[in-house]
Protein backbone atom coordinates (compact mmCIF):
# COMPACT_ATOMS: atom_id res chain seq x y z
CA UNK A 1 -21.13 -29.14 11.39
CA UNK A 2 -18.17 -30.49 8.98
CA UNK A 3 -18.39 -30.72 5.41
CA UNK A 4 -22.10 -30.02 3.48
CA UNK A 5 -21.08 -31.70 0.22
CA UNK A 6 -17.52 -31.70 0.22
CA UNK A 7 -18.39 -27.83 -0.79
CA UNK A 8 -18.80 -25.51 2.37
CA UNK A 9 -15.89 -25.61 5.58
CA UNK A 10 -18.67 -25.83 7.86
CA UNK A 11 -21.78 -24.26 8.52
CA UNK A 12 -20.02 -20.98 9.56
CA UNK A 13 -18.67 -21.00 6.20
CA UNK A 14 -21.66 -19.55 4.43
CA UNK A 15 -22.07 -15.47 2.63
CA UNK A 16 -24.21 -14.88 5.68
CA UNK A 17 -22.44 -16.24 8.83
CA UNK A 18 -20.49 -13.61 10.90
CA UNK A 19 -17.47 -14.05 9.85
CA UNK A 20 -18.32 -13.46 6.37
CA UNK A 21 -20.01 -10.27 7.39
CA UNK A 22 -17.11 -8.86 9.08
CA UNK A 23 -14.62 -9.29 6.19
CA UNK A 24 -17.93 -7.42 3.61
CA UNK A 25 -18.21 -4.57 5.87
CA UNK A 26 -14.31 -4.44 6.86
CA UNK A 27 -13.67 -3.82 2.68
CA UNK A 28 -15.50 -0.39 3.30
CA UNK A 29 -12.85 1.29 5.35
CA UNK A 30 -10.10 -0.17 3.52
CA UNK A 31 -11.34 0.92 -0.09
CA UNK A 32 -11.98 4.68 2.64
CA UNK A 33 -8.09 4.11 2.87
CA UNK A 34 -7.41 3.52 0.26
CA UNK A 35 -9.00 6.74 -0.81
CA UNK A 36 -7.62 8.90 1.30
CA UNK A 37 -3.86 7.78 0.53
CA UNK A 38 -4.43 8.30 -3.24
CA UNK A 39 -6.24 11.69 -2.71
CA UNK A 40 -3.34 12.43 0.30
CA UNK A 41 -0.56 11.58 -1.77
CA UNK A 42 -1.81 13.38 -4.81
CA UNK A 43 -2.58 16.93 -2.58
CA UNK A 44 0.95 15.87 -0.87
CA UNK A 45 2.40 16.80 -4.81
CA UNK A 46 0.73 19.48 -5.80
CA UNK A 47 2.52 21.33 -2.33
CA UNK A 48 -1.11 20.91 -0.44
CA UNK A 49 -0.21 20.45 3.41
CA UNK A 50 -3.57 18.65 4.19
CA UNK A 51 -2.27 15.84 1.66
CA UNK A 52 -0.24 14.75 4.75
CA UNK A 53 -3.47 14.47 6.70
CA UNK A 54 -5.19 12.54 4.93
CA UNK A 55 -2.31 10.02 3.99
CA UNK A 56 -2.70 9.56 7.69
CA UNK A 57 -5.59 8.61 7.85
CA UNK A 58 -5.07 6.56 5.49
CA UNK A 59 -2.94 4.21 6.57
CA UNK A 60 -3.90 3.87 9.94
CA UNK A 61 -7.42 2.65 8.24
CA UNK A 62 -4.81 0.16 6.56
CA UNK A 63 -3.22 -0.74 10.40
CA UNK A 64 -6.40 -1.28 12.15
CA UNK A 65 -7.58 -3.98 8.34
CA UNK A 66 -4.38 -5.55 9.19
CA UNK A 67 -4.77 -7.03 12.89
CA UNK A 68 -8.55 -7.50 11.77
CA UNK A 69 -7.03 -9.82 8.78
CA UNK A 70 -4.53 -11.65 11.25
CA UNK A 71 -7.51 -11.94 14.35
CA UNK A 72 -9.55 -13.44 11.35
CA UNK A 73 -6.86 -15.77 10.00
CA UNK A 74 -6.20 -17.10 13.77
CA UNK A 75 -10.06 -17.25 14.58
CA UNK A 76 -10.11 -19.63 11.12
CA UNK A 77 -7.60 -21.71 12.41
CA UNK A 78 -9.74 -23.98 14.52
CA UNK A 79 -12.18 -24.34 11.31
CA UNK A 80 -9.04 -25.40 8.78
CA UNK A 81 -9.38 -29.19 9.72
CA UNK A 82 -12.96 -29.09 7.83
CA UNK A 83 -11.55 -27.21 4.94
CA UNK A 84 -11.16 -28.71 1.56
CA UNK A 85 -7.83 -28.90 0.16
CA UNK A 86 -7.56 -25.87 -2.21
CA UNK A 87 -8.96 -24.31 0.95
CA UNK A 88 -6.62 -25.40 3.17
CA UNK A 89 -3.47 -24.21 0.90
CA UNK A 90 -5.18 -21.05 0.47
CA UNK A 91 -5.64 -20.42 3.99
CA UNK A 92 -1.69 -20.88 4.63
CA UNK A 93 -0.89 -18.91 1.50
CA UNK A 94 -2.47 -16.17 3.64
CA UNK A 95 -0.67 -17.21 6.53
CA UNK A 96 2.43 -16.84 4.80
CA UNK A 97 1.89 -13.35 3.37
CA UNK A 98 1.28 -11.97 5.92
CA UNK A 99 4.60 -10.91 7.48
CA UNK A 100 5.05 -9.35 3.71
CA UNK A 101 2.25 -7.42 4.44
CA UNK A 102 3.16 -6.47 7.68
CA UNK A 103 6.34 -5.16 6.45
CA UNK A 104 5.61 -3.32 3.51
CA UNK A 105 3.01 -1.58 6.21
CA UNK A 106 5.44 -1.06 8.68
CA UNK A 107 7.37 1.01 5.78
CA UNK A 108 4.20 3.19 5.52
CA UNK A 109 3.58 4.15 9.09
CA UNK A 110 7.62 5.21 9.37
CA UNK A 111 7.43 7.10 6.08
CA UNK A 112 4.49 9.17 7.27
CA UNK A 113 4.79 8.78 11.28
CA UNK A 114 8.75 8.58 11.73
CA UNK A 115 10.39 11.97 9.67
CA UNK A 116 13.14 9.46 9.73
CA UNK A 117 14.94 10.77 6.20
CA UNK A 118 15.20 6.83 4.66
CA UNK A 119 11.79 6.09 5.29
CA UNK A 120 10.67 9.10 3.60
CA UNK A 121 8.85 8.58 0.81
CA UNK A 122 9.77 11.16 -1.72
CA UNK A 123 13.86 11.34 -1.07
CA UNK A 124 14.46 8.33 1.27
CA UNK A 125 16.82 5.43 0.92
CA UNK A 126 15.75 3.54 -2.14
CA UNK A 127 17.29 0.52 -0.86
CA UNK A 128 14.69 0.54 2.18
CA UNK A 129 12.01 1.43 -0.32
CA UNK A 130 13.36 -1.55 -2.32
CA UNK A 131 12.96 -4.24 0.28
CA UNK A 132 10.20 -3.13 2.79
CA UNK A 133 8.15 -2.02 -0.11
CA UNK A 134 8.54 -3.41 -3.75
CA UNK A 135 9.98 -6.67 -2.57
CA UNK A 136 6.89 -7.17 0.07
CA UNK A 137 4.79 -6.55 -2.67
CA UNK A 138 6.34 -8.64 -5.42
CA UNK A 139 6.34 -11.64 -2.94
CA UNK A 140 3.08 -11.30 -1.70
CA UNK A 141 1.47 -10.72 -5.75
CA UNK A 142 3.53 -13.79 -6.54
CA UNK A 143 1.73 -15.84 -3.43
CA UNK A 144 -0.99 -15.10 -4.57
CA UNK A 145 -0.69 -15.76 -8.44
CA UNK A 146 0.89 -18.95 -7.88
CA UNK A 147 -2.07 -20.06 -5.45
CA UNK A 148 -4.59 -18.90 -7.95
CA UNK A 149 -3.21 -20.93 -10.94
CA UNK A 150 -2.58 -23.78 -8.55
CA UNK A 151 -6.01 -24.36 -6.82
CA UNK A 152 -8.43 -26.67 -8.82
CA UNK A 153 -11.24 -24.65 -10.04
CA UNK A 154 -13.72 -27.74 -8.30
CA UNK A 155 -11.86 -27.06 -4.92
CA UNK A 156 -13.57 -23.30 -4.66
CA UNK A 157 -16.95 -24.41 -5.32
């Protein structure tokens, strides 16, 4: 194990290892989620009750992803010494986001789960919209970005 190359993390690091294969398959529900929330909130518009429903569904999908992507960043962890560089800022990059994430998701279940009137999302306090929501998201797209322009295009082969 260690570094093939100076390329791979280890030999765990490869499209077929199991770790790999869990974060493939675990993009099916989430894009399912996904789904549901657009078709929910668009039903939840047009006055149809099942829109509700389906949001629901929805973003528990998106709950369950989430401790998936945090028991996957922790299992990592003990792999992150082998890591290249780029990798290894990446990785924390992740790290860091994730409390955004966590938020801005925390601000979905209340909206749909809590019928507490700032949470809601059509008529609720726009300053808790503001910072569980847009903020989360601004901070977490501008991780991201930053990482992405910063990361040497050799480090990610």
């Amino acid at each position: 194990r260690g570094r093939l190359s100076g390329k791979l993390i280890s030999n765990y690091a490869t499209a077929t290892s199991r770790r790999s294969k869990v974060i493939q398959i675990a993009q099916v529900p989430i894009v399912v989620g996904l789904a549901l929330c657009i078709i929910g909130g668009t039903d939840t518009a047009g006055g149809n009750p099942k829109g509700t429903t389906l949001t629901k569904v929805g973003i528990v999908i998106f709950a369950a992803a989430y401790v998936l992507h945090a028991v996957l960043l922790a299992i990592t962890l003990k792999d992150l010494g082998n890591a290249p560089r780029g990798e290894r800022r990446l990785y924390w990059v992740l790290i860091s986001a994730l409390p955004c994430l966590g938020v801005r998701l925390l601000w979905s279940l209340l909206a749909v789960f809590a019928h507490l009137k700032q949470f809601a999302i059509g008529g609720g306090s726009p300053w808790v919209n503001f910072g569980m929501a847009v903020v989360m998201e601004f901070v977490i797209v501008c991780l991201y970005i930053a990482t992405g322009f910063t990361l040497d295009k050799a480090d990610s082969l």
